[in-house]
PDB file of N, CA and C in Angstrom:
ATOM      1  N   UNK A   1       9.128  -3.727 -23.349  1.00  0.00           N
ATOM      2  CA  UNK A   1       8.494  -2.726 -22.504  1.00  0.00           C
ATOM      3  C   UNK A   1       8.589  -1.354 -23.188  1.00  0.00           C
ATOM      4  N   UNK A   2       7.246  -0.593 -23.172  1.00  0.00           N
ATOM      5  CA  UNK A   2       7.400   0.567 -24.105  1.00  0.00           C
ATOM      6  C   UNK A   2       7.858   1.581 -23.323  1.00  0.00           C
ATOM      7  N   UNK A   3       8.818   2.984 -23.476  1.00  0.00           N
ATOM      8  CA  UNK A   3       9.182   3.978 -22.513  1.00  0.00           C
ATOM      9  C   UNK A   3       8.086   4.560 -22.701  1.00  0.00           C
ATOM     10  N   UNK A   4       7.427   5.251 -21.616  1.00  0.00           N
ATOM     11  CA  UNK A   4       6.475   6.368 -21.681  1.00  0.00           C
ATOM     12  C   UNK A   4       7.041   7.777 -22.137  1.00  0.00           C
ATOM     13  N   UNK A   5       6.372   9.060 -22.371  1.00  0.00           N
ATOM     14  CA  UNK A   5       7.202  10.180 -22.496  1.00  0.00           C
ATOM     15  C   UNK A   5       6.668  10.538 -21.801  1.00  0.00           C
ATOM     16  N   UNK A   6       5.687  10.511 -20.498  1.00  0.00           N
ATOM     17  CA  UNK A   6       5.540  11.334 -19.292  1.00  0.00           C
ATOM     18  C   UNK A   6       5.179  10.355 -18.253  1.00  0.00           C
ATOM     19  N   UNK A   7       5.398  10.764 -16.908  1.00  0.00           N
ATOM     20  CA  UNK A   7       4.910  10.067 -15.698  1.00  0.00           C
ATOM     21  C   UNK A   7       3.508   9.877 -15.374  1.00  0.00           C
ATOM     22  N   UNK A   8       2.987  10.650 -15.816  1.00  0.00           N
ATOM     23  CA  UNK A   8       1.479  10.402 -15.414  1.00  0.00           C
ATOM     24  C   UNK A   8       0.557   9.214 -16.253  1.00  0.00           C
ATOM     25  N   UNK A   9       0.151   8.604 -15.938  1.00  0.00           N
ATOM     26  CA  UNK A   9      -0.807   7.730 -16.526  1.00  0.00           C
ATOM     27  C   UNK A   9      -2.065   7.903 -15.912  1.00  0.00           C
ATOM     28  N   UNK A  10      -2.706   6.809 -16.828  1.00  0.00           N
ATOM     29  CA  UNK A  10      -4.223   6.745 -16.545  1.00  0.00           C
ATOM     30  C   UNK A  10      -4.558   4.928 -16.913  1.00  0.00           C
ATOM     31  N   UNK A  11      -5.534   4.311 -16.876  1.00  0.00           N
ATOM     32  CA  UNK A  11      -6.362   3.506 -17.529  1.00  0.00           C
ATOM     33  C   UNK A  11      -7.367   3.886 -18.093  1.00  0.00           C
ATOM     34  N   UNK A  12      -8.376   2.582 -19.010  1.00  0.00           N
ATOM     35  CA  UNK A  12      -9.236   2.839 -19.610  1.00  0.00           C
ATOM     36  C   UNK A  12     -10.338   3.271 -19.073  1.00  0.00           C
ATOM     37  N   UNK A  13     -10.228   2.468 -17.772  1.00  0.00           N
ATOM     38  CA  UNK A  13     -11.564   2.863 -17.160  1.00  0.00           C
ATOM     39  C   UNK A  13     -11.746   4.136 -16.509  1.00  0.00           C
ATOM     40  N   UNK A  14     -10.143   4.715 -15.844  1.00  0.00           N
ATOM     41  CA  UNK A  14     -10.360   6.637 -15.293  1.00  0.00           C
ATOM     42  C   UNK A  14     -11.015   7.374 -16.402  1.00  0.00           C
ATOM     43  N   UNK A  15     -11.079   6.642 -17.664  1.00  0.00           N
ATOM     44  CA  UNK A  15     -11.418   7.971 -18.661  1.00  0.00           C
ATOM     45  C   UNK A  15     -12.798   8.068 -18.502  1.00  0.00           C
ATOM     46  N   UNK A  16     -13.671   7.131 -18.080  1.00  0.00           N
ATOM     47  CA  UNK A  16     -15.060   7.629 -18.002  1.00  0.00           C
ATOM     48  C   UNK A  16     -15.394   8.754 -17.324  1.00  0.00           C
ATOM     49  N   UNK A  17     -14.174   9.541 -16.662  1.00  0.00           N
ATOM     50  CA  UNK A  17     -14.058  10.548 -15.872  1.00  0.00           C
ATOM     51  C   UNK A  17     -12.990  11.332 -16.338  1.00  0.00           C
ATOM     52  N   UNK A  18     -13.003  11.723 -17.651  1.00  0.00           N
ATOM     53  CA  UNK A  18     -11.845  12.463 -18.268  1.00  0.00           C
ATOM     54  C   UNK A  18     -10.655  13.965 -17.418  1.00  0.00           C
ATOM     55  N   UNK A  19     -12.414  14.407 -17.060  1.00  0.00           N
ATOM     56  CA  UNK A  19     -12.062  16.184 -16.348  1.00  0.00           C
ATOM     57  C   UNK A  19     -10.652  15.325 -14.862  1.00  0.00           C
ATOM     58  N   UNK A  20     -11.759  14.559 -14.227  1.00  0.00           N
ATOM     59  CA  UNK A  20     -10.836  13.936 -12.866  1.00  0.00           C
ATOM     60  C   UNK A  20      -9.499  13.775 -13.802  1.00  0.00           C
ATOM     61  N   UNK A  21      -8.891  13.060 -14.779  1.00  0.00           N
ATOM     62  CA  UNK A  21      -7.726  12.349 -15.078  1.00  0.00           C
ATOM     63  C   UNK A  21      -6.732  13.900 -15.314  1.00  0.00           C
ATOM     64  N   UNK A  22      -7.436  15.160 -16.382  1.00  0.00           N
ATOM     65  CA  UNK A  22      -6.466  16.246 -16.532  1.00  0.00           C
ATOM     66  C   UNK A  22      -6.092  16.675 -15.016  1.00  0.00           C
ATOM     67  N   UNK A  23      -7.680  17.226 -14.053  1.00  0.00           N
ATOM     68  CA  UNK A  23      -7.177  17.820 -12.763  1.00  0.00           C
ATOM     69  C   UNK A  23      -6.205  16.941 -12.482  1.00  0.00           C
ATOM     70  N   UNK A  24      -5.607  15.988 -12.153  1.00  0.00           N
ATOM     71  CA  UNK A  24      -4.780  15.013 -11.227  1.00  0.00           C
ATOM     72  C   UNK A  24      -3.584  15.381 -12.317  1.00  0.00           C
ATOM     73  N   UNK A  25      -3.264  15.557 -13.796  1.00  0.00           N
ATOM     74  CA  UNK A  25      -2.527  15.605 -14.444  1.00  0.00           C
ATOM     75  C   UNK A  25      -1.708  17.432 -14.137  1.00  0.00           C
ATOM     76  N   UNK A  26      -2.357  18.063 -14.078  1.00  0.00           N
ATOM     77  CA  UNK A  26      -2.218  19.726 -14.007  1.00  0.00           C
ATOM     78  C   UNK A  26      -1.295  20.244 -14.853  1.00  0.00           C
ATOM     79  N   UNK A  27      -1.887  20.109 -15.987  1.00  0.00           N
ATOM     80  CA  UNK A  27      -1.805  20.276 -17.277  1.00  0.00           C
ATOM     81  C   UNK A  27      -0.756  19.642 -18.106  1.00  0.00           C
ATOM     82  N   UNK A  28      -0.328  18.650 -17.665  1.00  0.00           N
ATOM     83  CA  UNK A  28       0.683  17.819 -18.077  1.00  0.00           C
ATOM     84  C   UNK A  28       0.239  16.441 -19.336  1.00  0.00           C
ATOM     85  N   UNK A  29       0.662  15.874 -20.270  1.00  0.00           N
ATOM     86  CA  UNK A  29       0.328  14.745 -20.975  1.00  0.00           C
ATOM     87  C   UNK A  29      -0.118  13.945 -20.253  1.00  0.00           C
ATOM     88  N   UNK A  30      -0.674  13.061 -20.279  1.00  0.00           N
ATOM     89  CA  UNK A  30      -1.010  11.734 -19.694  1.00  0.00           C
ATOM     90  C   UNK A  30      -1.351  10.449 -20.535  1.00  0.00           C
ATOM     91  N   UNK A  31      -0.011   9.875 -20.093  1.00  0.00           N
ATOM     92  CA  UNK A  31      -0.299   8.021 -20.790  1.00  0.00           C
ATOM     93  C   UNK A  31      -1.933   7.203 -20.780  1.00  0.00           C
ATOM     94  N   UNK A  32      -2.172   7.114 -21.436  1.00  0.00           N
ATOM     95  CA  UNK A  32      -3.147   6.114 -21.257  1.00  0.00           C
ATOM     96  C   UNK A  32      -2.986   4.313 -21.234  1.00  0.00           C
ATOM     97  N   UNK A  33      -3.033   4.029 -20.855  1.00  0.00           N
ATOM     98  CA  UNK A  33      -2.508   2.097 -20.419  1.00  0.00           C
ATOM     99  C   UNK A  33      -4.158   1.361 -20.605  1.00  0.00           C
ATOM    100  N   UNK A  34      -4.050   0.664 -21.456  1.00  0.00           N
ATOM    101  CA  UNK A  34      -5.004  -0.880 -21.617  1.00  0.00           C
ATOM    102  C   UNK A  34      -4.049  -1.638 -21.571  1.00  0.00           C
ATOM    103  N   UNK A  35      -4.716  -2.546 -19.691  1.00  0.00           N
ATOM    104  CA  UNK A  35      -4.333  -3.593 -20.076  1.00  0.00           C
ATOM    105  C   UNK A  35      -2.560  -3.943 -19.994  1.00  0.00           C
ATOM    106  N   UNK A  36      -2.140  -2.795 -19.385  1.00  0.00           N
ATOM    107  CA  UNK A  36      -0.521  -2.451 -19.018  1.00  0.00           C
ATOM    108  C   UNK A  36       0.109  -2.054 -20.223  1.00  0.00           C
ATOM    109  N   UNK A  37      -0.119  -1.964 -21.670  1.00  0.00           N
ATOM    110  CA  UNK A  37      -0.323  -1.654 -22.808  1.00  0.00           C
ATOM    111  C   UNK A  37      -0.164   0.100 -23.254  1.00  0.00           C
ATOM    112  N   UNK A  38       0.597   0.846 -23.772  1.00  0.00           N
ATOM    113  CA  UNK A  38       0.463   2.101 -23.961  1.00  0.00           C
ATOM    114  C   UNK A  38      -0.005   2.230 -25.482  1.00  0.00           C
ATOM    115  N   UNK A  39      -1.564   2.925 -25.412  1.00  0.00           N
ATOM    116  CA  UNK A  39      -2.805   2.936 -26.354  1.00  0.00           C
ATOM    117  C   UNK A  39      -2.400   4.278 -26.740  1.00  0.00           C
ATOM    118  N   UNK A  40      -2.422   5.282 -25.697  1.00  0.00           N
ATOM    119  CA  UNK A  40      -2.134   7.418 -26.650  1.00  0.00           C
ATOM    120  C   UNK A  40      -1.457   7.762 -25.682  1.00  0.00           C
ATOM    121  N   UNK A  41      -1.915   9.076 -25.724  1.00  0.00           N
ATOM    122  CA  UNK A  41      -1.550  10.352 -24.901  1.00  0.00           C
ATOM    123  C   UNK A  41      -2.916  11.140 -24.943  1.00  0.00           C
ATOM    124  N   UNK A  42      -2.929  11.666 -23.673  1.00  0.00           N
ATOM    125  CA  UNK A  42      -4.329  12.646 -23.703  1.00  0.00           C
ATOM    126  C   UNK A  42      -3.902  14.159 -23.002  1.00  0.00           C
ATOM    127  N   UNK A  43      -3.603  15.299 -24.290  1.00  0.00           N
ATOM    128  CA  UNK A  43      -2.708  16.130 -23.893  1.00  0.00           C
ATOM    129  C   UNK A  43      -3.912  17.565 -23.640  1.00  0.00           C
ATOM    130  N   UNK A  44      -3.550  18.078 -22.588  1.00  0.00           N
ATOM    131  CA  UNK A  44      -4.613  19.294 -22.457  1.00  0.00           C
ATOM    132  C   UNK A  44      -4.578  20.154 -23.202  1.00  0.00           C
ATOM    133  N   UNK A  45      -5.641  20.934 -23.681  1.00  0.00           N
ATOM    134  CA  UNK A  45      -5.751  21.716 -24.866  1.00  0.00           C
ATOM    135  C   UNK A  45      -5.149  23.088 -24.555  1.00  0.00           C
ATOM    136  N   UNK A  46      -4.572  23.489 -23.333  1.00  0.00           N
ATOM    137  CA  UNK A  46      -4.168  24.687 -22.922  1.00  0.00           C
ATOM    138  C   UNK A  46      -2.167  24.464 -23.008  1.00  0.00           C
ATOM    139  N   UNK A  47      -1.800  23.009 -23.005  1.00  0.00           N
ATOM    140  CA  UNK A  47      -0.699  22.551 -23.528  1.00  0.00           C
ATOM    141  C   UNK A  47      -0.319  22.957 -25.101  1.00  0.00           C
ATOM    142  N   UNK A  48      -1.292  22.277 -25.622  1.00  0.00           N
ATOM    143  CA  UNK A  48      -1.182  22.358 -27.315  1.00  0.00           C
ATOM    144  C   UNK A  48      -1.265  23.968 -27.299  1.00  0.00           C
ATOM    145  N   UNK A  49      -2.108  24.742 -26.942  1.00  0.00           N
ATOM    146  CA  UNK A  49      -1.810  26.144 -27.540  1.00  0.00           C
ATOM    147  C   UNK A  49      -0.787  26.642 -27.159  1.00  0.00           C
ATOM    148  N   UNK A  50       0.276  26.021 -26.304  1.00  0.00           N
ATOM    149  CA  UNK A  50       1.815  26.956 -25.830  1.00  0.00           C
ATOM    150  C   UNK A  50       2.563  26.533 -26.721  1.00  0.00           C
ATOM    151  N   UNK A  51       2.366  25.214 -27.224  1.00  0.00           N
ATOM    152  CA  UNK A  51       3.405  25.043 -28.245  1.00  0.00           C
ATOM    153  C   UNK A  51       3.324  26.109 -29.973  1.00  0.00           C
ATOM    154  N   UNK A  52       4.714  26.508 -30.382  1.00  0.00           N
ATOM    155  CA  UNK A  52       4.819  27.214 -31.326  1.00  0.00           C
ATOM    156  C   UNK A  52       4.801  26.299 -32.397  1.00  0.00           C
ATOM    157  N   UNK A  53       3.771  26.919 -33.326  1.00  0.00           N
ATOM    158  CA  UNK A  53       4.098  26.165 -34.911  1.00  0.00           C
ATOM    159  C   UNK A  53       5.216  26.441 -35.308  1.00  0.00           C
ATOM    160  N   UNK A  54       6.068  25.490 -36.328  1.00  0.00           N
ATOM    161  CA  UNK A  54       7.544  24.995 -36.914  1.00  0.00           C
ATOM    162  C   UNK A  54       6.623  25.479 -38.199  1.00  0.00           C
ATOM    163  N   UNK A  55       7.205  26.199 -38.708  1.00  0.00           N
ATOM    164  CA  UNK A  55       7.406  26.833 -40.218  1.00  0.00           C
ATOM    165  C   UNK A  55       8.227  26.082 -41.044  1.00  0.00           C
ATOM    166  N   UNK A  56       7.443  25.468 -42.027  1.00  0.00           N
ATOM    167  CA  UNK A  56       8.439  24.281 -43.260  1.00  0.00           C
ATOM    168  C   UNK A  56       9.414  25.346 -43.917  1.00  0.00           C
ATOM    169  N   UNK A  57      11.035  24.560 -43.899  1.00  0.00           N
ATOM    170  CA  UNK A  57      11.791  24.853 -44.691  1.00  0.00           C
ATOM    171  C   UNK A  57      11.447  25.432 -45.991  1.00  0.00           C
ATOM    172  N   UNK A  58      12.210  26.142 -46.575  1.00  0.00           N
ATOM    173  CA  UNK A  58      12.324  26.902 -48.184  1.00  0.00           C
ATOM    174  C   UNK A  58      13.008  25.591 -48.376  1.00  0.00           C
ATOM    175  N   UNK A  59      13.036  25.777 -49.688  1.00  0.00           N
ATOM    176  CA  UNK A  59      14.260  24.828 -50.367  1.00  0.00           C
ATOM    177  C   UNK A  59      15.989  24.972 -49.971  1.00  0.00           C
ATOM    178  N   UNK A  60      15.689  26.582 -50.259  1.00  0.00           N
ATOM    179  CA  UNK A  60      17.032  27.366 -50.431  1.00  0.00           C
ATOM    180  C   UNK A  60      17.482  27.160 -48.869  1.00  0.00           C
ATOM    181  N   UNK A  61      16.804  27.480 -47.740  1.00  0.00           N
ATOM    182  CA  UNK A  61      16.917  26.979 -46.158  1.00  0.00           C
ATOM    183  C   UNK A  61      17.366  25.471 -45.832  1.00  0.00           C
ATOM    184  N   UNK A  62      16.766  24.716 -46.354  1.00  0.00           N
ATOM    185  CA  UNK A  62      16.971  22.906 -46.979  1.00  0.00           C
ATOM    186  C   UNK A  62      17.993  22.795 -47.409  1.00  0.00           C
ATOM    187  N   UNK A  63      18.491  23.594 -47.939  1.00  0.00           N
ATOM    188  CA  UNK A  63      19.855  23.221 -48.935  1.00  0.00           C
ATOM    189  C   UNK A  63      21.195  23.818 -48.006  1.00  0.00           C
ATOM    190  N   UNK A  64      20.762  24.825 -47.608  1.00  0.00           N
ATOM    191  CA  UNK A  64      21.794  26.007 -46.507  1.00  0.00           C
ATOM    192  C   UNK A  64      22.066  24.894 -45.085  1.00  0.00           C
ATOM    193  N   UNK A  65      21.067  24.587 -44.565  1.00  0.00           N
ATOM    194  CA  UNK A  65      21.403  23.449 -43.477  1.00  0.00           C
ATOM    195  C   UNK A  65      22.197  22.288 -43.332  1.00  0.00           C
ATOM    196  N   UNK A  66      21.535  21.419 -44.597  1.00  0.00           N
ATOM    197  CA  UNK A  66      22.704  20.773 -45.352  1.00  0.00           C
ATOM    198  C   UNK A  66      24.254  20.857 -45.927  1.00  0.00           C
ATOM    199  N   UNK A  67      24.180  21.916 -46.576  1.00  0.00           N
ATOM    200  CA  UNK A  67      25.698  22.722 -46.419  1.00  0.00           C
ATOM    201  C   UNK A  67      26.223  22.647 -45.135  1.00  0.00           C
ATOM    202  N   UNK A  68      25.900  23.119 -44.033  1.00  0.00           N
ATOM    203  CA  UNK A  68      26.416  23.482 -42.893  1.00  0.00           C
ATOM    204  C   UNK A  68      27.079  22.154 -42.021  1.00  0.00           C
ATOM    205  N   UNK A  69      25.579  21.313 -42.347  1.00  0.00           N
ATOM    206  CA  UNK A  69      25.684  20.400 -41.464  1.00  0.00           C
ATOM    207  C   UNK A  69      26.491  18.848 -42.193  1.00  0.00           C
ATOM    208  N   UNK A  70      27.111  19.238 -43.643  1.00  0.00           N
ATOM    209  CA  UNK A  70      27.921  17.958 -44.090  1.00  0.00           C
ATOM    210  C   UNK A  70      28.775  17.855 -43.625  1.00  0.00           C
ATOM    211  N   UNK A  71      30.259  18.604 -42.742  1.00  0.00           N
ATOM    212  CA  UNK A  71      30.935  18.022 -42.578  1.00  0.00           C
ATOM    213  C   UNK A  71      30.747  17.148 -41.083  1.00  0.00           C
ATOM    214  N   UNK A  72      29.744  17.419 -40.524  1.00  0.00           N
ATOM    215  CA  UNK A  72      30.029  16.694 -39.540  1.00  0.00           C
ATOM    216  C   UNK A  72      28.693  15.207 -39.914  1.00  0.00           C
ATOM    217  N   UNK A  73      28.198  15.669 -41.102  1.00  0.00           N
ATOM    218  CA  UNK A  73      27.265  13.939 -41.414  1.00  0.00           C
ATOM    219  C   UNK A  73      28.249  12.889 -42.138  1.00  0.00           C
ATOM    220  N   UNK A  74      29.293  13.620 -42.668  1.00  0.00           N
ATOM    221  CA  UNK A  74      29.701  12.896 -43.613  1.00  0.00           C
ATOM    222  C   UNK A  74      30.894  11.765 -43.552  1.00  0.00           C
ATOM    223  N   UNK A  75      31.304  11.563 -42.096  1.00  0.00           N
ATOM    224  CA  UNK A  75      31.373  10.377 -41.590  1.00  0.00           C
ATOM    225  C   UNK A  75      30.553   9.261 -41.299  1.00  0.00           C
ATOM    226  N   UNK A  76      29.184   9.555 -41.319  1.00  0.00           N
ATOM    227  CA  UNK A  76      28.039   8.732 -40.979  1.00  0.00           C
ATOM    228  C   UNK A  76      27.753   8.407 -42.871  1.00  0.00           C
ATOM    229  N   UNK A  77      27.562   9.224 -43.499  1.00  0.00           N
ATOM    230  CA  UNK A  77      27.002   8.571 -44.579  1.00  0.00           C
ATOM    231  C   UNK A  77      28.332   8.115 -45.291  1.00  0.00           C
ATOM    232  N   UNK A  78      29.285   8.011 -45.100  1.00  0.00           N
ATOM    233  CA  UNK A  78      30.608   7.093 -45.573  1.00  0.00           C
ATOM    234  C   UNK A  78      30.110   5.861 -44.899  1.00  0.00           C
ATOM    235  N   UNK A  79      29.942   5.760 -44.068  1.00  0.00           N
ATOM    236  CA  UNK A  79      29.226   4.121 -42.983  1.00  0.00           C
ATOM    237  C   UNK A  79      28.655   3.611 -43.546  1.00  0.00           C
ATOM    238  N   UNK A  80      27.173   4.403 -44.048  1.00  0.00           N
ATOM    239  CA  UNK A  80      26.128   4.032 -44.255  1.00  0.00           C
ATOM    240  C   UNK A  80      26.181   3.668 -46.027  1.00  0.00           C
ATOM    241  N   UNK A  81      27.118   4.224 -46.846  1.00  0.00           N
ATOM    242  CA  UNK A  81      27.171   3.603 -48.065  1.00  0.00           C
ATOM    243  C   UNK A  81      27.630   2.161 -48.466  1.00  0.00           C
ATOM    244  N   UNK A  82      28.293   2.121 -47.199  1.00  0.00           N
ATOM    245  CA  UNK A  82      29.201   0.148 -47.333  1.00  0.00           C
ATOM    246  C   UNK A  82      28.081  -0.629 -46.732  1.00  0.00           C
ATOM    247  N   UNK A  83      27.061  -0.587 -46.389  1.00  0.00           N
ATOM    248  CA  UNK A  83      26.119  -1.406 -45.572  1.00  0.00           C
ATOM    249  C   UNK A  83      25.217  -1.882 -46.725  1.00  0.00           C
TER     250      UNK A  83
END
């Protein structure tokens, strides 16, 4: 059974009526289901513009994180070298 990442759904066939599926959504994602099946997400375009673009790492930022964050990985990749 797949988890959804939001409550709202739809089927294939509400989409012949797209506008009806967002109003009922109010501005929220919505699952789409074929078939009891999870096919996308149909996310409103006033959603996508709130989200902030993620700016790719520098190298030197890449490398600084890593620093920071070894002592607490480096019980996990001791694990992960005996496997």
């Amino acid at each position: 059974m797949t988890r959804l990442a939001t409550p709202q759904i739809c089927t294939m066939t509400e989409l012949r009526e797209p506008q009806k599926v967002l109003d009922r959504a109010n501005g929220k994602p919505v699952a789409i289901l074929k078939n009891s099946a999870l096919v996308g997400y149909l996310v409103p375009a006033e959603t996508v513009s709130q989200v902030e673009p993620v700016t790719p790492l520098t190298r030197e930022a890449l490398r600084d994180l890593l620093a920071r964050t070894r002592e607490t990985a480096q019980p996990v990749l001791d694990y992960l070298r005996d496997k």
